[in-house]
Protein backbone atom coordinates (compact mmCIF):
# COMPACT_ATOMS: atom_id res chain seq x y z
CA UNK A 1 -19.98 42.93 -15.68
CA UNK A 2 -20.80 39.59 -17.80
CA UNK A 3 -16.94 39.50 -18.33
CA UNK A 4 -16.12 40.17 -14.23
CA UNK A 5 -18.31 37.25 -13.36
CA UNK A 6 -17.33 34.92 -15.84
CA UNK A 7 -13.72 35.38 -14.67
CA UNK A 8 -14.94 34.91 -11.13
CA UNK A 9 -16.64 32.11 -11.83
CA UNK A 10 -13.91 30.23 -13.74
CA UNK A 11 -11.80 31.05 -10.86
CA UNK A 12 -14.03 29.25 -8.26
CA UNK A 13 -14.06 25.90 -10.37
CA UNK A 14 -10.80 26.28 -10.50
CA UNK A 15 -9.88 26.35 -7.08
CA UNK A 16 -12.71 23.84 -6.28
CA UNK A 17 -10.80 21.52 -8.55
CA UNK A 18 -7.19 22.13 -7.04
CA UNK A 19 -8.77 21.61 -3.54
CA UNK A 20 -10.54 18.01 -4.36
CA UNK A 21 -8.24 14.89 -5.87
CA UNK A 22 -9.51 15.01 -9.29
CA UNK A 23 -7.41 11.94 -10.35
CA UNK A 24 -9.40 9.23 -12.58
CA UNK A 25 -8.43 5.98 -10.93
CA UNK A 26 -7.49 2.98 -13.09
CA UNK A 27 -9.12 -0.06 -11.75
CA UNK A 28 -8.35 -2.37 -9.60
CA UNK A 29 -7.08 -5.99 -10.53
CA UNK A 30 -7.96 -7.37 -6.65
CA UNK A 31 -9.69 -5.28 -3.84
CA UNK A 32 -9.70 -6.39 -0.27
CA UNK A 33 -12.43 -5.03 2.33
CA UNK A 34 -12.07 -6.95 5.09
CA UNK A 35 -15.63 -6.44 6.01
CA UNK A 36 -16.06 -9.42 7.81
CA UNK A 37 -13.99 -11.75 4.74
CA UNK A 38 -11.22 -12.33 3.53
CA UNK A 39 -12.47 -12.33 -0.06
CA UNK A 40 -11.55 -10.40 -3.04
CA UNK A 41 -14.42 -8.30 -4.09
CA UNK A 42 -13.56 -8.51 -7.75
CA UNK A 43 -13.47 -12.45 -7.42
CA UNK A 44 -10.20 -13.30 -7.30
CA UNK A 45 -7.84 -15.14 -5.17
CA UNK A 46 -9.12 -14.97 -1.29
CA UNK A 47 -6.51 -13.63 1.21
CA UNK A 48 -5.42 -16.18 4.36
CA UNK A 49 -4.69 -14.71 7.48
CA UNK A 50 -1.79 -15.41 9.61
CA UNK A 51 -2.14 -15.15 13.30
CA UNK A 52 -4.66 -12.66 12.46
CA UNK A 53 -8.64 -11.86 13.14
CA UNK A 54 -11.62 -10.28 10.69
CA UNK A 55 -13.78 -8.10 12.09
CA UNK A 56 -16.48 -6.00 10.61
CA UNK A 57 -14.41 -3.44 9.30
CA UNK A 58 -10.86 -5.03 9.09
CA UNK A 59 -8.11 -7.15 9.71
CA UNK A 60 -6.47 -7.29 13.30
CA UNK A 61 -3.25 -8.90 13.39
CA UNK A 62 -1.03 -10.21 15.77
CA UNK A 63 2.94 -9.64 16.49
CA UNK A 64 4.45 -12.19 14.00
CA UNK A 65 1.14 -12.14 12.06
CA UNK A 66 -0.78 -10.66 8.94
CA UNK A 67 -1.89 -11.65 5.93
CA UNK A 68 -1.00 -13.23 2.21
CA UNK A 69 -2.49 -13.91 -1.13
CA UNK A 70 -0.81 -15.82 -4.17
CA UNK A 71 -1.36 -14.64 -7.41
CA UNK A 72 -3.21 -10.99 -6.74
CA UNK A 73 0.18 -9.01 -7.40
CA UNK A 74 1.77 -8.79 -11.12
CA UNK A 75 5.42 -9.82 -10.50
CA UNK A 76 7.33 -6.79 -12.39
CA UNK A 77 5.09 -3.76 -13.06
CA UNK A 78 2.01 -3.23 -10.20
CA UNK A 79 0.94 -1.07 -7.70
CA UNK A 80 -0.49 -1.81 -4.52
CA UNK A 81 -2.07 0.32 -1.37
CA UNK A 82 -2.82 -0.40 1.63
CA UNK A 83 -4.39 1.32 4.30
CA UNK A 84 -2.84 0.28 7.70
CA UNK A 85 -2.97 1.14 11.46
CA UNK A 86 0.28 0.02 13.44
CA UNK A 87 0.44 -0.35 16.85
CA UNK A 88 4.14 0.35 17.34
CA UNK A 89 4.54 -1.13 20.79
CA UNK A 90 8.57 -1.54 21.12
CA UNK A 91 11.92 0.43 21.15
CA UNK A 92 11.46 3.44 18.49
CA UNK A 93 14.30 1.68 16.74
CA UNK A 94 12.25 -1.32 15.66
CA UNK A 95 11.59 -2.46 12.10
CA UNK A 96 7.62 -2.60 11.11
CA UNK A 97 7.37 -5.31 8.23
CA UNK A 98 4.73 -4.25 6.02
CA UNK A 99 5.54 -6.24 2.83
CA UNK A 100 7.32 -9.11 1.81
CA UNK A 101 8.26 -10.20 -2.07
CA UNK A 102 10.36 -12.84 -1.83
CA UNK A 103 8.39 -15.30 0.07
CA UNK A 104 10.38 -14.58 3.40
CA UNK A 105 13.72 -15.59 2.34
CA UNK A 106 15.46 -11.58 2.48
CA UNK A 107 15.82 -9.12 4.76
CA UNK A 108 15.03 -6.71 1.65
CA UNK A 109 11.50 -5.52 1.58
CA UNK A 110 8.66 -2.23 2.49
CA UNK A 111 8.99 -1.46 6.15
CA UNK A 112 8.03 1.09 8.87
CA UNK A 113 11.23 2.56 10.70
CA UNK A 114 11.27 5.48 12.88
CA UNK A 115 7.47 6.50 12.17
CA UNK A 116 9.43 6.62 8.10
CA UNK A 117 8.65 4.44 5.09
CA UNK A 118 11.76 2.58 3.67
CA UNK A 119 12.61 0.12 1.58
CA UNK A 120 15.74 -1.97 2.86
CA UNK A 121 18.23 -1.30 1.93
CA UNK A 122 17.59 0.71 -1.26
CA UNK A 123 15.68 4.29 -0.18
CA UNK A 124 14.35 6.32 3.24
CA UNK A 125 11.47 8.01 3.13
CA UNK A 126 10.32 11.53 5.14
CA UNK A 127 10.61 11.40 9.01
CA UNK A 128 7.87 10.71 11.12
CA UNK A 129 4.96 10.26 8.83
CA UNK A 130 3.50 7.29 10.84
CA UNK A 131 1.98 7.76 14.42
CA UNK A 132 1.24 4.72 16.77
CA UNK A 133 -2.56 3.75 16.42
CA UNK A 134 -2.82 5.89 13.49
CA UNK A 135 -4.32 5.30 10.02
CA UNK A 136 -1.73 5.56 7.42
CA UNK A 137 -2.49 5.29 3.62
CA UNK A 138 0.59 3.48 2.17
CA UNK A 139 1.16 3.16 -1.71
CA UNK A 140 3.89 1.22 -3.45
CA UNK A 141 4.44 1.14 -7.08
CA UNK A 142 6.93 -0.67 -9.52
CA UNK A 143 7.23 -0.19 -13.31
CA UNK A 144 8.93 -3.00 -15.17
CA UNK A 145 10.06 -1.00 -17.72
CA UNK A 146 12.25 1.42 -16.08
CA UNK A 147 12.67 -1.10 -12.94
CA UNK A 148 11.47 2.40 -10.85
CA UNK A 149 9.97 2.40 -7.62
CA UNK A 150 7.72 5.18 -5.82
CA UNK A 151 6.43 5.19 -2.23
CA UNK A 152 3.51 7.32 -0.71
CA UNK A 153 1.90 7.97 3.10
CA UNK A 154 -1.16 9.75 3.06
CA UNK A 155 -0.55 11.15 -0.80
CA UNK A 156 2.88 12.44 -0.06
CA UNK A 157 5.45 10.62 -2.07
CA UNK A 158 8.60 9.06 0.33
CA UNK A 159 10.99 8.01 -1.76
CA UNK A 160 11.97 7.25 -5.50
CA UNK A 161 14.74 4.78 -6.66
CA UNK A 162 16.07 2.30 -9.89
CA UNK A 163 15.19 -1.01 -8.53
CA UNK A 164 18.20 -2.59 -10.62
CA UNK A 165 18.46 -5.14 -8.15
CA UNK A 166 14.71 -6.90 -8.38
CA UNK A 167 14.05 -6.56 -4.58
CA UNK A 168 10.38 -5.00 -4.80
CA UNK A 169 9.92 -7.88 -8.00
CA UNK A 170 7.18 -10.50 -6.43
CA UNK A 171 8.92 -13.63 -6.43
CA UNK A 172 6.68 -17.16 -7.63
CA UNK A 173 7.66 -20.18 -5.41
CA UNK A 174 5.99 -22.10 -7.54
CA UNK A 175 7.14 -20.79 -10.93
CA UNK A 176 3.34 -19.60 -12.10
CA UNK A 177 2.02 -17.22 -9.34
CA UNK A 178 3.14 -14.56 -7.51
CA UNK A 179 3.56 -14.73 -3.63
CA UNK A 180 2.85 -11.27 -1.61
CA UNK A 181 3.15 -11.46 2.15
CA UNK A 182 1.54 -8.72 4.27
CA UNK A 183 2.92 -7.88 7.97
CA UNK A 184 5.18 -10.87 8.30
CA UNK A 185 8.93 -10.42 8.30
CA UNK A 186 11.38 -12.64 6.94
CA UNK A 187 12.89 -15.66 7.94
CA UNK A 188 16.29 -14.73 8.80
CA UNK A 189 15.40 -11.70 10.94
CA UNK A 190 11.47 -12.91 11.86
CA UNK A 191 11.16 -9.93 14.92
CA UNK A 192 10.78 -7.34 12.55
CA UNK A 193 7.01 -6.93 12.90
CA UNK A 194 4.44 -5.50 15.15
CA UNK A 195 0.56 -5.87 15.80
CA UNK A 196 -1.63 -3.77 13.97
CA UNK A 197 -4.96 -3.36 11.76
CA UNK A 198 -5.03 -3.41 8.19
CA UNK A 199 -8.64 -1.42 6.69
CA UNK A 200 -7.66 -2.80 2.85
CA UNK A 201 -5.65 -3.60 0.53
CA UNK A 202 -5.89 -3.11 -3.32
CA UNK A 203 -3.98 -4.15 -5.99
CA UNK A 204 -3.57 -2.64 -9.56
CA UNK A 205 -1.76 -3.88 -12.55
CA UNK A 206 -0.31 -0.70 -13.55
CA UNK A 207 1.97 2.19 -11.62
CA UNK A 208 -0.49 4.87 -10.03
CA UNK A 209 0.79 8.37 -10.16
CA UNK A 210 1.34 10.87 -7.33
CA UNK A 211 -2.52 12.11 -8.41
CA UNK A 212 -3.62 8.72 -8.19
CA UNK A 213 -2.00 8.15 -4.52
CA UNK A 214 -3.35 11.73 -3.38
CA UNK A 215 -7.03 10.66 -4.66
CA UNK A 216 -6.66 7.34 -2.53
CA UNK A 217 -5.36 8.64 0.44
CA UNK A 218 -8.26 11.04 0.10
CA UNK A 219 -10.86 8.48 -0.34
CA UNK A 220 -11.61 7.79 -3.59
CA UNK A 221 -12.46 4.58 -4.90
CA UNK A 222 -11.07 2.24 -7.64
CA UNK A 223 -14.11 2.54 -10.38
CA UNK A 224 -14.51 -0.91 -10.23
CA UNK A 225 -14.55 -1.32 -6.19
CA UNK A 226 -17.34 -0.61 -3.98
CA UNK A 227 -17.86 0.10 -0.09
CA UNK A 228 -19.29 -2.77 1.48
């Protein structure tokens, strides 16, 4: 009987543990609330909003708009998520700019197309894992070793590929810090965008795994960040 229960037992912790993300999250090297600021809660660099408003909870941007920090993103090996809410007004076969590494000067970049992650023009993620007015968790991660790249929506990972070409590398304009751009397309083809709401954005200074991007989309915090 002692042996019956014991078995039963380690089964329910078990299963408890598959059904919970039981990753332990590295911390964060820059977290961004938006709870009224554009400040990073671990005291680094403060975001600046383009065409964009805070409110209590998070950012609102306009068409054309979004956000941008220098120096918060390691050029070569990082990870960053965001959590993001698009409006998708438009012809289905728009573009959504969510991030920019070369300080607006390619077409190359994170996007939204067809409700799908990709990253032009390198990899396509799963159909129709964004919905309009939606939250979406979105994770993007870059190792400089290998030159890999991973995607994630909501935990799922989108797409994999060898980044031989330094696209997703953050570019420094002015030789020292890195320049990430949030929402805002690129100069050559600047209609690639769309309104939205952005909830946070965190940055880390090491590739997250597919555990790590489940736990996030499921909630779990950074150890170092808090909930304002």
């Amino acid at each position: 009987m002692k042996q019956a229960l014991s078995v039963a037992i380690a089964l329910t912790i078990a299963l408890a543990a598959s059904a919970s993300p039981a990753a332990t999250l590295p911390p964060a090297s820059h977290a961004y609330g938006f709870d009224g600021d554009l400040a990073d809660e671990l005291g680094g660099p403060a975001m600046a909003p383009i065409l964009g408003t805070v409110h209590a909870t998070n950012l609102r941007f306009k068409r054309g708009g979004g956000t941008v920090v220098d120096g918060a993103a390691s050029a070569a090996t990082y990870s960053v998520e965001m959590r993001v809410k698009l409006a998708m007004t438009g012809s289905v076969n728009s573009y959504y700019r969510l991030l920019d590494f070369k300080n607006r000067q390619t077409d190359n970049g994170l996007y939204v197309y067809q409700n799908t992650l990709v990253f032009y023009d390198q990899a396509d993620g799963t159909s129709n894992v964004f919905s309009p007015d939606t939250w979406a968790d979105v994770v993007i991660t870059r190792d400089g070793e290998t030159s890999r790249v991973v995607g994630y929506v909501d935990g799922e990972k989108q797409f994999s590929f060898v980044d031989t070409a330094g696209d997703a590398i953050f570019t420094m304009p002015d030789g020292l810090t890195t320049h990430a751009i949030f929402f805002q397309d690129d100069l050559d083809y600047p209609d690639e965008n769309g309104p939205g709401n952005v909830d946070h954005v965190r940055f880390f200074d090491t590739v997250l795994t597919a555990a790590d991007a489940r736990a996030l989309a499921h909630g779990k915090l950074p150890p170092n960040v808090t909930l304002k």
